[in-house]
N, C-alpha and C. Protein backbone atom coordinates (compact mmCIF):
# COMPACT_ATOMS: atom_id res chain seq x y z
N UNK A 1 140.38 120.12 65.66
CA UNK A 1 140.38 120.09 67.11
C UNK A 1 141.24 118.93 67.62
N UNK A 2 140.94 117.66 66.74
CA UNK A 2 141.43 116.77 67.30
C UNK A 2 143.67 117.09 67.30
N UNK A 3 143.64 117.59 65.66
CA UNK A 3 145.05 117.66 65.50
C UNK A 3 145.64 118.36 67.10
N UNK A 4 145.09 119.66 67.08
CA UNK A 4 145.64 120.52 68.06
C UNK A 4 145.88 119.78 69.78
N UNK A 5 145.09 118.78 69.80
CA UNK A 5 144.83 118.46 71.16
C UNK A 5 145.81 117.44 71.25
N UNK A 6 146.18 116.72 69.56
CA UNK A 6 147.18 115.56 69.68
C UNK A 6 148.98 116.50 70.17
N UNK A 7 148.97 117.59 69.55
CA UNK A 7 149.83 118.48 69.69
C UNK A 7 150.09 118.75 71.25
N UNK A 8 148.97 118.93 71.60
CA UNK A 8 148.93 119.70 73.26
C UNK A 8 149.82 118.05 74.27
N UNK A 9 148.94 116.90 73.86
CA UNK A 9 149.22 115.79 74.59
C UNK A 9 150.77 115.60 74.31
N UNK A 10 151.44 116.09 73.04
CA UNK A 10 152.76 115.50 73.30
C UNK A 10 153.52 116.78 73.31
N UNK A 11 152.99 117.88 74.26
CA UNK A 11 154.05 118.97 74.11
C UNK A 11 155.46 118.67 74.84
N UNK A 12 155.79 117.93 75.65
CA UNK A 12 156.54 117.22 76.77
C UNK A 12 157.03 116.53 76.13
N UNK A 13 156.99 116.11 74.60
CA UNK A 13 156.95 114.70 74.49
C UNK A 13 158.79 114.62 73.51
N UNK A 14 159.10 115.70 73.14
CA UNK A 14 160.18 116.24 72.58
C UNK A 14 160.58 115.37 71.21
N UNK A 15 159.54 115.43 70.84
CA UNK A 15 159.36 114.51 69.67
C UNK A 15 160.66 115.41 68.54
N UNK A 16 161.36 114.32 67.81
CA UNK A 16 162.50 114.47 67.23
C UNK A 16 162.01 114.38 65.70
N UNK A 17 160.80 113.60 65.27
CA UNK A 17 160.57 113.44 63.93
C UNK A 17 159.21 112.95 64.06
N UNK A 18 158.78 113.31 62.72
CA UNK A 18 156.99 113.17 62.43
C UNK A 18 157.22 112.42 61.21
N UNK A 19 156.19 111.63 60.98
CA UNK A 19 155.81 110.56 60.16
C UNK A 19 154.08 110.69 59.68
N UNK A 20 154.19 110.43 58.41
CA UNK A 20 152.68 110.32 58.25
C UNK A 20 152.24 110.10 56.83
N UNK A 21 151.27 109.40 56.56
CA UNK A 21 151.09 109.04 55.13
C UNK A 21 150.62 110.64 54.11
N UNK A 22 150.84 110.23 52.96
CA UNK A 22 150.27 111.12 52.10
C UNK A 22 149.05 111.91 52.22
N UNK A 23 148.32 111.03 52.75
CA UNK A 23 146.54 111.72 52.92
C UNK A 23 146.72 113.54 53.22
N UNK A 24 145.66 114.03 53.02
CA UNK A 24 145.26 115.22 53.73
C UNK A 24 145.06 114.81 55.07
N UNK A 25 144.27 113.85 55.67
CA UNK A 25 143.60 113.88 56.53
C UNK A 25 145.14 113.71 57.71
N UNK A 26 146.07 112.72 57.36
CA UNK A 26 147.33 112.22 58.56
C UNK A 26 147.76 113.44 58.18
N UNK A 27 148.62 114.53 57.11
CA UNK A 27 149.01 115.70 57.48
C UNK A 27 148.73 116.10 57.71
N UNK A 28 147.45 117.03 57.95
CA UNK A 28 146.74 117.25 59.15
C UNK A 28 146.56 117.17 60.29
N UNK A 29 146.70 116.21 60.69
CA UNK A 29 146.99 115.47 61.96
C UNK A 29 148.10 115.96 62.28
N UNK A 30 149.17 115.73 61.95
CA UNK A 30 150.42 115.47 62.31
C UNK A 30 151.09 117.21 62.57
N UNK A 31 150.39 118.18 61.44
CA UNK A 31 150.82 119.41 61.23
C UNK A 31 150.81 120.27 62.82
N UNK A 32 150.03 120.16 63.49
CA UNK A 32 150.48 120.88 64.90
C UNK A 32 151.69 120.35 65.75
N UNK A 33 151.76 119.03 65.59
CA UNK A 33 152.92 118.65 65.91
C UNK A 33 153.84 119.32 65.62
N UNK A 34 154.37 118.60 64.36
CA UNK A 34 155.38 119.34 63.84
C UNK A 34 155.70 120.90 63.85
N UNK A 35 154.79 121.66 63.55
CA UNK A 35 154.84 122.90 63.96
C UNK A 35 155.68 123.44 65.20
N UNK A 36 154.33 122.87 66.24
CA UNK A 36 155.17 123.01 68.12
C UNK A 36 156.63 122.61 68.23
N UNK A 37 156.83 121.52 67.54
CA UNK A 37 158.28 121.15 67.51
C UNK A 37 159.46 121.66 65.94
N UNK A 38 159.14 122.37 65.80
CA UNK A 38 159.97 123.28 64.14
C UNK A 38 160.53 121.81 63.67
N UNK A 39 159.45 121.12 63.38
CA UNK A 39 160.22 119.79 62.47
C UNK A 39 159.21 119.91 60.96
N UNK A 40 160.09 119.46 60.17
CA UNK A 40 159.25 119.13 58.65
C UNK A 40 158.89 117.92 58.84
N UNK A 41 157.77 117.34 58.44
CA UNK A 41 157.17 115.47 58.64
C UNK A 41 158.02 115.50 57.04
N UNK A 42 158.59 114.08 57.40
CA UNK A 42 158.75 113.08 56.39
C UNK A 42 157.70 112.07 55.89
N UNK A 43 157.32 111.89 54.99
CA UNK A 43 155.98 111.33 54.41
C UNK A 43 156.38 109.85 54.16
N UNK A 44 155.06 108.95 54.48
CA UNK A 44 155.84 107.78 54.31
C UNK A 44 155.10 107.24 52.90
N UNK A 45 155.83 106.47 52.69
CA UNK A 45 155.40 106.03 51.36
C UNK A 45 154.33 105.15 51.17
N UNK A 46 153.31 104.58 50.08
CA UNK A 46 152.98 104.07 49.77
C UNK A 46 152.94 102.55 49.12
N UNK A 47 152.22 101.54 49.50
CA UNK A 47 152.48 100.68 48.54
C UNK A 47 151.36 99.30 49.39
N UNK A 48 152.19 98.21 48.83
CA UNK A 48 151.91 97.07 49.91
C UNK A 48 152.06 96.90 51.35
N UNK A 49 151.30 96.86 52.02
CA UNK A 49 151.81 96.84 53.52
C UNK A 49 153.20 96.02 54.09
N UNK A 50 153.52 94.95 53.67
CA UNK A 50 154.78 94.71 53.54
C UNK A 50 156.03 95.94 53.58
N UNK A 51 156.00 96.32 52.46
CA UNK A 51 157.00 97.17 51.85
C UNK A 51 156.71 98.49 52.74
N UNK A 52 155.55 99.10 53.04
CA UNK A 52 154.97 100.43 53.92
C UNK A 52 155.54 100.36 55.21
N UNK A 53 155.42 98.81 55.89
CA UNK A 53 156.03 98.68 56.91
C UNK A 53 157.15 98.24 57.00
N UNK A 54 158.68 97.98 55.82
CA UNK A 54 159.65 97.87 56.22
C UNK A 54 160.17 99.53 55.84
N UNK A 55 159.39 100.10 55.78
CA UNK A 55 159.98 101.59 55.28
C UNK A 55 159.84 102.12 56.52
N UNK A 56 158.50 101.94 57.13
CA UNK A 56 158.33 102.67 58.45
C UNK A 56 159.72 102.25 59.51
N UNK A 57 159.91 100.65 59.33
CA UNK A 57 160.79 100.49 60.34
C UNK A 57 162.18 101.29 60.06
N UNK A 58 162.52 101.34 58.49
CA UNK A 58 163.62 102.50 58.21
C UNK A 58 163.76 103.75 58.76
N UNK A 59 162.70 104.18 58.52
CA UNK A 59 162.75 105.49 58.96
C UNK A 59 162.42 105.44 60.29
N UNK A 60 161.85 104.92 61.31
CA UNK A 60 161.98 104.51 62.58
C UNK A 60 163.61 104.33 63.38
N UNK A 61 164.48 103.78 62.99
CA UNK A 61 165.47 103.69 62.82
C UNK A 61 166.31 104.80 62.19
N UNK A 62 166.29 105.35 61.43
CA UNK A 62 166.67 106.64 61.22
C UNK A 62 167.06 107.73 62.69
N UNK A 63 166.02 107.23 63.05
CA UNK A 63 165.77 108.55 64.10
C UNK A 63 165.97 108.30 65.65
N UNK A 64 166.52 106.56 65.88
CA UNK A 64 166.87 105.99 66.86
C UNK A 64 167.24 106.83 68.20
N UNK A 65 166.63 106.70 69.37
CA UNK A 65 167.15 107.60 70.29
C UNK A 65 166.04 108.76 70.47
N UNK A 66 165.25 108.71 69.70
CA UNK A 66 164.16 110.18 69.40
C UNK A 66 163.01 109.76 69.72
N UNK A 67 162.21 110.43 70.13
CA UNK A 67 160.81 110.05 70.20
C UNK A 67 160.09 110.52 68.81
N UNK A 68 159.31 109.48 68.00
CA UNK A 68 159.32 109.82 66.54
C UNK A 68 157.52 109.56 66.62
N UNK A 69 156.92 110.59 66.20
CA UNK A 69 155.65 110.76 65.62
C UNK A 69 154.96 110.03 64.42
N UNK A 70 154.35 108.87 64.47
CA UNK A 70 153.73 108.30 63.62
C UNK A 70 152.22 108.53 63.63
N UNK A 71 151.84 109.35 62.22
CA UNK A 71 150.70 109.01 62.04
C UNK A 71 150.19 108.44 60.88
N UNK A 72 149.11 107.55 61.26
CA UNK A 72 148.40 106.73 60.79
C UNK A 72 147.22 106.37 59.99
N UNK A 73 146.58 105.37 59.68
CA UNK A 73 145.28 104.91 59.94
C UNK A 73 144.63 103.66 60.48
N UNK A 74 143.26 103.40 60.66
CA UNK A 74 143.00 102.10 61.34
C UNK A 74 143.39 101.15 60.75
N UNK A 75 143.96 101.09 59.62
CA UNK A 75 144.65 99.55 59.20
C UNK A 75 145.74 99.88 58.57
N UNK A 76 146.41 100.84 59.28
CA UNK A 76 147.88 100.88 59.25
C UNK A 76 148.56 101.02 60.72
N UNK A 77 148.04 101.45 61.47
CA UNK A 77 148.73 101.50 63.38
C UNK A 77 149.10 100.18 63.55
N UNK A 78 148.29 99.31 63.19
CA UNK A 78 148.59 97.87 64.16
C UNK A 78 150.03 97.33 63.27
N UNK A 79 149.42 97.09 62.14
CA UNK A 79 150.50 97.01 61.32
C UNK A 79 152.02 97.16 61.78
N UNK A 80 152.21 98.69 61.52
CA UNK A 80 153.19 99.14 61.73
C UNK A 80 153.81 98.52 63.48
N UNK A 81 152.80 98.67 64.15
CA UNK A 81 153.35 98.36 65.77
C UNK A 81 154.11 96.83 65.67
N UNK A 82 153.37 96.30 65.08
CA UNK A 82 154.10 94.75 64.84
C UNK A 82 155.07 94.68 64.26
N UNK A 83 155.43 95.68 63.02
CA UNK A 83 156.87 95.17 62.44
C UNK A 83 157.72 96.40 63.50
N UNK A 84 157.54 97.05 64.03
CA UNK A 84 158.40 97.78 65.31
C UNK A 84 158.81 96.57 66.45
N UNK A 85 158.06 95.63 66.06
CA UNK A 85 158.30 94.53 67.37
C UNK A 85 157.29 94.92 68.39
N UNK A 86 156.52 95.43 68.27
CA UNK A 86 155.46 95.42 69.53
C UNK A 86 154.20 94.34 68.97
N UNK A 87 153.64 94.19 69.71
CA UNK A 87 152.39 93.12 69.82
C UNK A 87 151.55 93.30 68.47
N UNK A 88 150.97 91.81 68.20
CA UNK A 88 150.37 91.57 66.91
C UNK A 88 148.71 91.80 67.54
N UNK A 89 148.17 92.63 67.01
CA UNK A 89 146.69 93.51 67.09
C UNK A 89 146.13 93.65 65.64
N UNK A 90 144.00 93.01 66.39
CA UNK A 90 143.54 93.51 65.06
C UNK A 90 143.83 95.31 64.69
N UNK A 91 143.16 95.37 63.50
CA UNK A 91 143.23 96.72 63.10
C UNK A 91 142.54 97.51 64.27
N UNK A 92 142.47 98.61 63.94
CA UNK A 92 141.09 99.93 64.47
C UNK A 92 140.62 99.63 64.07
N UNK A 93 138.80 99.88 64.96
CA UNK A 93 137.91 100.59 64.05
C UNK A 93 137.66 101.50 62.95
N UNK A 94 137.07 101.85 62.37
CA UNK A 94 137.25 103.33 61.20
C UNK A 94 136.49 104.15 62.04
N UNK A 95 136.10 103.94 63.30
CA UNK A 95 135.27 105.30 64.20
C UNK A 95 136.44 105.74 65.38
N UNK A 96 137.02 104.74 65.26
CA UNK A 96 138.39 105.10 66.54
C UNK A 96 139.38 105.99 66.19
N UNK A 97 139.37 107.16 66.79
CA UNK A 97 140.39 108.34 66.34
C UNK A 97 140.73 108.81 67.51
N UNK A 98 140.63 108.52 69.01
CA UNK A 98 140.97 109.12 70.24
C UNK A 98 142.60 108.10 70.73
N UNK A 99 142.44 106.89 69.64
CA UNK A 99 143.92 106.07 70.47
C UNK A 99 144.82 106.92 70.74
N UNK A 100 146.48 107.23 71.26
CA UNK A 100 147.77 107.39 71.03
C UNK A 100 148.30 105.72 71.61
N UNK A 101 149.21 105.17 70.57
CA UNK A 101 149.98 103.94 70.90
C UNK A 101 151.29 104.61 71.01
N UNK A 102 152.38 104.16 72.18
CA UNK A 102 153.38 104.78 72.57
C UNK A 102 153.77 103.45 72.79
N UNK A 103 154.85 102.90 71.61
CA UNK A 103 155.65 101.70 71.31
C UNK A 103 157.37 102.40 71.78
N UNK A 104 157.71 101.65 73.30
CA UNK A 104 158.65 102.33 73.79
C UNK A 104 159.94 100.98 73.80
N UNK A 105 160.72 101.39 72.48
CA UNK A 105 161.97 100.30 71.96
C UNK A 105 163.08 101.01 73.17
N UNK A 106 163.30 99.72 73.81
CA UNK A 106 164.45 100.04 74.50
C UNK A 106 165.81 99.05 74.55
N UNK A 107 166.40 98.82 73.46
CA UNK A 107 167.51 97.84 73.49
C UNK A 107 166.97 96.93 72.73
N UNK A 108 166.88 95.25 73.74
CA UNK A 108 166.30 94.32 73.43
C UNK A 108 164.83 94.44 73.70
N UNK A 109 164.18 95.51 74.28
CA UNK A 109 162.59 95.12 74.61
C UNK A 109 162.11 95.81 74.43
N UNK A 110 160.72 95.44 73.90
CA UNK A 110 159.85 96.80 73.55
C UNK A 110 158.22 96.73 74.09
N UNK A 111 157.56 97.65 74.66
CA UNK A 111 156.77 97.50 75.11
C UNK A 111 155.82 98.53 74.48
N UNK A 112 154.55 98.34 74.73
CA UNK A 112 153.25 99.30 73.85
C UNK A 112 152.39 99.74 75.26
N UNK A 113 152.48 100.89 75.09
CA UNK A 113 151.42 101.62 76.26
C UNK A 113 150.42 101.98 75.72
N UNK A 114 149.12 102.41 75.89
CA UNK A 114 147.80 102.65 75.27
C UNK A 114 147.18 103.96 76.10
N UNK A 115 146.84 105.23 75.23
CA UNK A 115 146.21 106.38 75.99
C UNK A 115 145.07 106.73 75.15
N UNK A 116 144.66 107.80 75.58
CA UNK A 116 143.78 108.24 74.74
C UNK A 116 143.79 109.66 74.93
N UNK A 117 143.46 110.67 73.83
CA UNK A 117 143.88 112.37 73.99
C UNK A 117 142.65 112.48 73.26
N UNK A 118 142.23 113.71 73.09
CA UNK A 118 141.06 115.11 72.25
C UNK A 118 139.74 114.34 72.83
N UNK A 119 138.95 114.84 71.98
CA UNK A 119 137.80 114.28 72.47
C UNK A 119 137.07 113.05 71.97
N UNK A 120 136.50 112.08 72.37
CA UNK A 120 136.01 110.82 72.10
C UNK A 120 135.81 110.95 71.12
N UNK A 121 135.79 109.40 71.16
CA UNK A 121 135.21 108.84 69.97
C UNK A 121 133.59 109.16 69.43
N UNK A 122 133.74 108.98 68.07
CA UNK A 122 132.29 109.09 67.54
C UNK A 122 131.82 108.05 68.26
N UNK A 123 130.12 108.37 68.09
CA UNK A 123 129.70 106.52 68.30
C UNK A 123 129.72 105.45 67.61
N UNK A 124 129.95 104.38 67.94
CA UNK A 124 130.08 103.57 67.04
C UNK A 124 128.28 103.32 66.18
N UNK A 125 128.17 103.54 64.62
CA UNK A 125 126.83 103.42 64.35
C UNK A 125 126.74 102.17 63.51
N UNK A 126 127.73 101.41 63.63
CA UNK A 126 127.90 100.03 63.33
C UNK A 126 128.56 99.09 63.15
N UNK A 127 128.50 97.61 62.82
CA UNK A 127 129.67 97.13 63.61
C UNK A 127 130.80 97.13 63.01
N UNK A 128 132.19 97.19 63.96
CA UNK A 128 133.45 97.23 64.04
C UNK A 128 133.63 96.71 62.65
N UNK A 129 133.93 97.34 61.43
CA UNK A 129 134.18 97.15 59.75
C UNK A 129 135.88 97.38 59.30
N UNK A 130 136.96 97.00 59.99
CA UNK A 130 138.26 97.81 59.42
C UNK A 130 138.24 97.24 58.17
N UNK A 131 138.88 98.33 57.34
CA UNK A 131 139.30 97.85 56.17
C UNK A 131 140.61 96.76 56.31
N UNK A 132 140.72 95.82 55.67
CA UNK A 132 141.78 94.62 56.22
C UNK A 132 143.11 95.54 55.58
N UNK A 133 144.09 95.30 56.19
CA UNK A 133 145.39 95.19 55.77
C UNK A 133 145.75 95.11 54.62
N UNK A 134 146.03 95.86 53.57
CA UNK A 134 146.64 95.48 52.13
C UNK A 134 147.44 94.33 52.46
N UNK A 135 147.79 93.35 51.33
CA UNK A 135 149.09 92.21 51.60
C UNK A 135 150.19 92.78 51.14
């Protein structure tokens, strides 16, 4: 439900390329996208967060000019937003799945807008636990 609704929120959105880790769960995610838009996701790689996030910024760059589909997890979004040059943020929660972050690089400046699409969040049934950041 949630994939389809992330799909619906960026039908406008003329997304040029999809991103997303190996998991079942981010291709998944990401698969209505791509679909609505006849794109294949490029998978991002694995490793140290370091290295995960100078790949993301590669392939971010790759696609310069495009509005590019990243999906994620709670201790990979923030991550990634920071080496894009947007603002340094703790992780997610592991109950938070309603964000969209829309990191909009324009030249020299980049700014992070914050929405939310599908339907809420679970409740939270305890406290805020992200898994930390690989180094």
């Amino acid at each position: 439900e949630r994939a389809r609704a992330l799909a619906e929120y960026l039908k406008d959105a003329k997304v040029g390329a999809v991103l997303h880790t190996p998991t079942t769960r981010t291709r998944e995610t990401a698969r209505p996208a791509a679909e609505r838009f006849g794109l294949t996701p490029e998978i991002i790689p694995t490793g140290p967060m370091p290295v995960v996030s100078a790949a993301v910024v590669n392939m971010v760059q790759r696609h310069a000019g495009q509005t590019v589909l990243i999906v994620g997890h709670s201790n990979t979004v923030m991550p990634w937003i920071a080496a894009l040059g947007g603002p340094q943020r703790d992780n997610l929660c592991d109950h938070q799945y309603d964000g969209i972050y829309t990191l909009i690089i324009d030249g020299s400046s980049v700014r992070l807008v914050e929405a939310r699409y599908g339907p809420p969040n679970p409740a939270q049934t305890a406290p805020c636990a992200t898994m930390p950041a690989r180094p």
